[in-house]
C-alpha atoms as a PDB file:
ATOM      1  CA  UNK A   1     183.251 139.424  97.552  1.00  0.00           C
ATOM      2  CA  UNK A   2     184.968 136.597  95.535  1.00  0.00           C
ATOM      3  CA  UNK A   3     183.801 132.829  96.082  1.00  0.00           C
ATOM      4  CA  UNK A   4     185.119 129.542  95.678  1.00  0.00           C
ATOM      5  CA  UNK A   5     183.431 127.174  93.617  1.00  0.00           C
ATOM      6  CA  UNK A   6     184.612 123.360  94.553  1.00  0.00           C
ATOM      7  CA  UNK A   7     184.467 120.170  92.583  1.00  0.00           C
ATOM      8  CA  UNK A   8     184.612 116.804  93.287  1.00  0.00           C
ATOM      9  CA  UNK A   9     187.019 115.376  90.334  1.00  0.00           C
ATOM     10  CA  UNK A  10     187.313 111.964  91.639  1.00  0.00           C
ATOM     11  CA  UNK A  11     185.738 109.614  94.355  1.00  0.00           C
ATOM     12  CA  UNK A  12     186.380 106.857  95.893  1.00  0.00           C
ATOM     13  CA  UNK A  13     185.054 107.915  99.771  1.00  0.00           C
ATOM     14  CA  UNK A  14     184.443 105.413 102.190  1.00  0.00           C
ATOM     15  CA  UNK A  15     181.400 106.945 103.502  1.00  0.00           C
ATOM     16  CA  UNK A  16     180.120 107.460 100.332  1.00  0.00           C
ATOM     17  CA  UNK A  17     179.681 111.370 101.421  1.00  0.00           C
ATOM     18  CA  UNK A  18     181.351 112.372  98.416  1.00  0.00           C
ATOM     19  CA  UNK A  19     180.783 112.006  94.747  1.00  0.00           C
ATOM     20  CA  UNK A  20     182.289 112.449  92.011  1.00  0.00           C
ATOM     21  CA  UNK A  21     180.723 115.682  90.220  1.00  0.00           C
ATOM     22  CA  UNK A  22     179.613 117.084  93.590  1.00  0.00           C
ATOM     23  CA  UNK A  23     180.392 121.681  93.470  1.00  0.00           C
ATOM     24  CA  UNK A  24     179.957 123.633  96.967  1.00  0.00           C
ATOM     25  CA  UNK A  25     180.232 127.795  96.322  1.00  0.00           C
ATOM     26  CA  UNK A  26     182.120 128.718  99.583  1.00  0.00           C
ATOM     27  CA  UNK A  27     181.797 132.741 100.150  1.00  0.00           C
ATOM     28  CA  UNK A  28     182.438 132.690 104.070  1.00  0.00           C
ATOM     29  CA  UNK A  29     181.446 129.512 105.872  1.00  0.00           C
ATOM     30  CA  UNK A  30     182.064 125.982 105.720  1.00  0.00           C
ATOM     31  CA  UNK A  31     180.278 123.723 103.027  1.00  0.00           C
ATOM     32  CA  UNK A  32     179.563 120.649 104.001  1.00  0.00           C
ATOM     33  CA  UNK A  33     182.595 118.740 103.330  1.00  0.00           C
ATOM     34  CA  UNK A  34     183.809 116.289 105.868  1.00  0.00           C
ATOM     35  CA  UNK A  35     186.285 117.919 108.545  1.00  0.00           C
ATOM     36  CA  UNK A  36     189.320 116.451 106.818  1.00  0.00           C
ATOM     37  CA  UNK A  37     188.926 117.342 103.304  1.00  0.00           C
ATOM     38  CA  UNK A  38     188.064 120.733 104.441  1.00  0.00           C
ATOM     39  CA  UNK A  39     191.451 120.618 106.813  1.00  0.00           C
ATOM     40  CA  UNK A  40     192.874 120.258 103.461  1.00  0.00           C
ATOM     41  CA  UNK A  41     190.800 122.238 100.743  1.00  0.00           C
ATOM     42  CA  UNK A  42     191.072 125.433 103.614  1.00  0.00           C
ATOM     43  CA  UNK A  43     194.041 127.056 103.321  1.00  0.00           C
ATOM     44  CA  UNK A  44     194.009 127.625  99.271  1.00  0.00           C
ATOM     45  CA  UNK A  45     190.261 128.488  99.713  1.00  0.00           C
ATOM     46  CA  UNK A  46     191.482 131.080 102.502  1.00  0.00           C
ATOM     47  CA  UNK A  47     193.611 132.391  99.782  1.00  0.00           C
ATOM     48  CA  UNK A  48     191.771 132.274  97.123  1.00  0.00           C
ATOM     49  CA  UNK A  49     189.120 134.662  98.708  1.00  0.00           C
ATOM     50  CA  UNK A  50     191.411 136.752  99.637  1.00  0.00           C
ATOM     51  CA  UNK A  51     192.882 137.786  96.890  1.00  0.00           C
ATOM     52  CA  UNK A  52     196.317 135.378  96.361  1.00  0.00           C
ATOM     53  CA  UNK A  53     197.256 133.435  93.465  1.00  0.00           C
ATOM     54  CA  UNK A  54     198.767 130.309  93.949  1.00  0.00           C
ATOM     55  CA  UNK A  55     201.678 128.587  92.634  1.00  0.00           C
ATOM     56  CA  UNK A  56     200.675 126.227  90.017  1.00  0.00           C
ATOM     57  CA  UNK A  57     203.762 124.387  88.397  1.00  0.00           C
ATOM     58  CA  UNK A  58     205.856 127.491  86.585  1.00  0.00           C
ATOM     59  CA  UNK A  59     202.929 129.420  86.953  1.00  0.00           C
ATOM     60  CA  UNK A  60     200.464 131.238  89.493  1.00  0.00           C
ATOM     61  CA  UNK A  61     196.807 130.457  89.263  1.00  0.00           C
ATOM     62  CA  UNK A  62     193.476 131.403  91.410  1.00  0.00           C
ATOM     63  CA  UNK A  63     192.409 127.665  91.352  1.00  0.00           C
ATOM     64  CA  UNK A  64     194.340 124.630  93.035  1.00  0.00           C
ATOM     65  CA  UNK A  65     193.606 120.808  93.610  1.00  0.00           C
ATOM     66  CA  UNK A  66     194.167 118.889  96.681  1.00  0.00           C
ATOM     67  CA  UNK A  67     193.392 115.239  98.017  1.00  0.00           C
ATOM     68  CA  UNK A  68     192.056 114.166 100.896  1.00  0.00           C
ATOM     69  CA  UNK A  69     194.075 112.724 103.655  1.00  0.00           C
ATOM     70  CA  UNK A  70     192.711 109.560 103.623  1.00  0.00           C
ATOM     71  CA  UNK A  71     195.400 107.925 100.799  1.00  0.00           C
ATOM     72  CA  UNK A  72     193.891 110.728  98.317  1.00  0.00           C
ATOM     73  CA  UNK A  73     190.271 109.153  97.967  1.00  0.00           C
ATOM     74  CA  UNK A  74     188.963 111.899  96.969  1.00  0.00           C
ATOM     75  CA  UNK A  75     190.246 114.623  94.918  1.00  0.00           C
ATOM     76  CA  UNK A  76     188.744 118.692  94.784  1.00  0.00           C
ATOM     77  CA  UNK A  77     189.490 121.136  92.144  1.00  0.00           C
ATOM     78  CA  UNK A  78     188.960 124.260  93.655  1.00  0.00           C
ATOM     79  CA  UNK A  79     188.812 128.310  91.527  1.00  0.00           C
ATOM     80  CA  UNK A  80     187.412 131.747  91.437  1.00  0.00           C
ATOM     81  CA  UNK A  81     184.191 132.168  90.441  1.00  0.00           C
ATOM     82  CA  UNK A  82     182.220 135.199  89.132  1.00  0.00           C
ATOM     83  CA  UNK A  83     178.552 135.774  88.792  1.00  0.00           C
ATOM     84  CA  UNK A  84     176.977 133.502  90.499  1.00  0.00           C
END
């Protein structure tokens, strides 16, 4: 089974939940993210594990970045892993 491997790129969180650096492995089940940066991050994970490439400018990809609803205070790179 494929698995998402998500990194934090930037941080500015208000809760200071998040920093910058911070990689969940998602295979199935919710990492702990807070509810609204996973509201975001879910969909292209969904994807991602199963099986879609996304668009990506002119191109497709198997990775994607998205902000967090708060004004973008946190940013997540998110891509297909192997091997671990």
């Amino acid at each position: 089974m494929p698995k998402v491997k998500l990194t934090v790129t930037e941080s500015a969180c208000r809760c200071g939940y998040h920093k910058k650096g911070d990689e969940f492995i998602v295979e199935d089940i919710c990492p702990p993210l807070c509810h609204e940066l996973w509201n975001a991050a879910y969909p292209c994970v969904f994807a991602l594990l199963n099986g879609a490439s996304l668009d990506c400018g002119e191109a497709s990809a198997k990775a994607f970045d998205v902000k967090c609803p708060d004004g973008g205070r946190v940013c997540v790179h998110g891509e297909i892993v192997d091997g671990i």
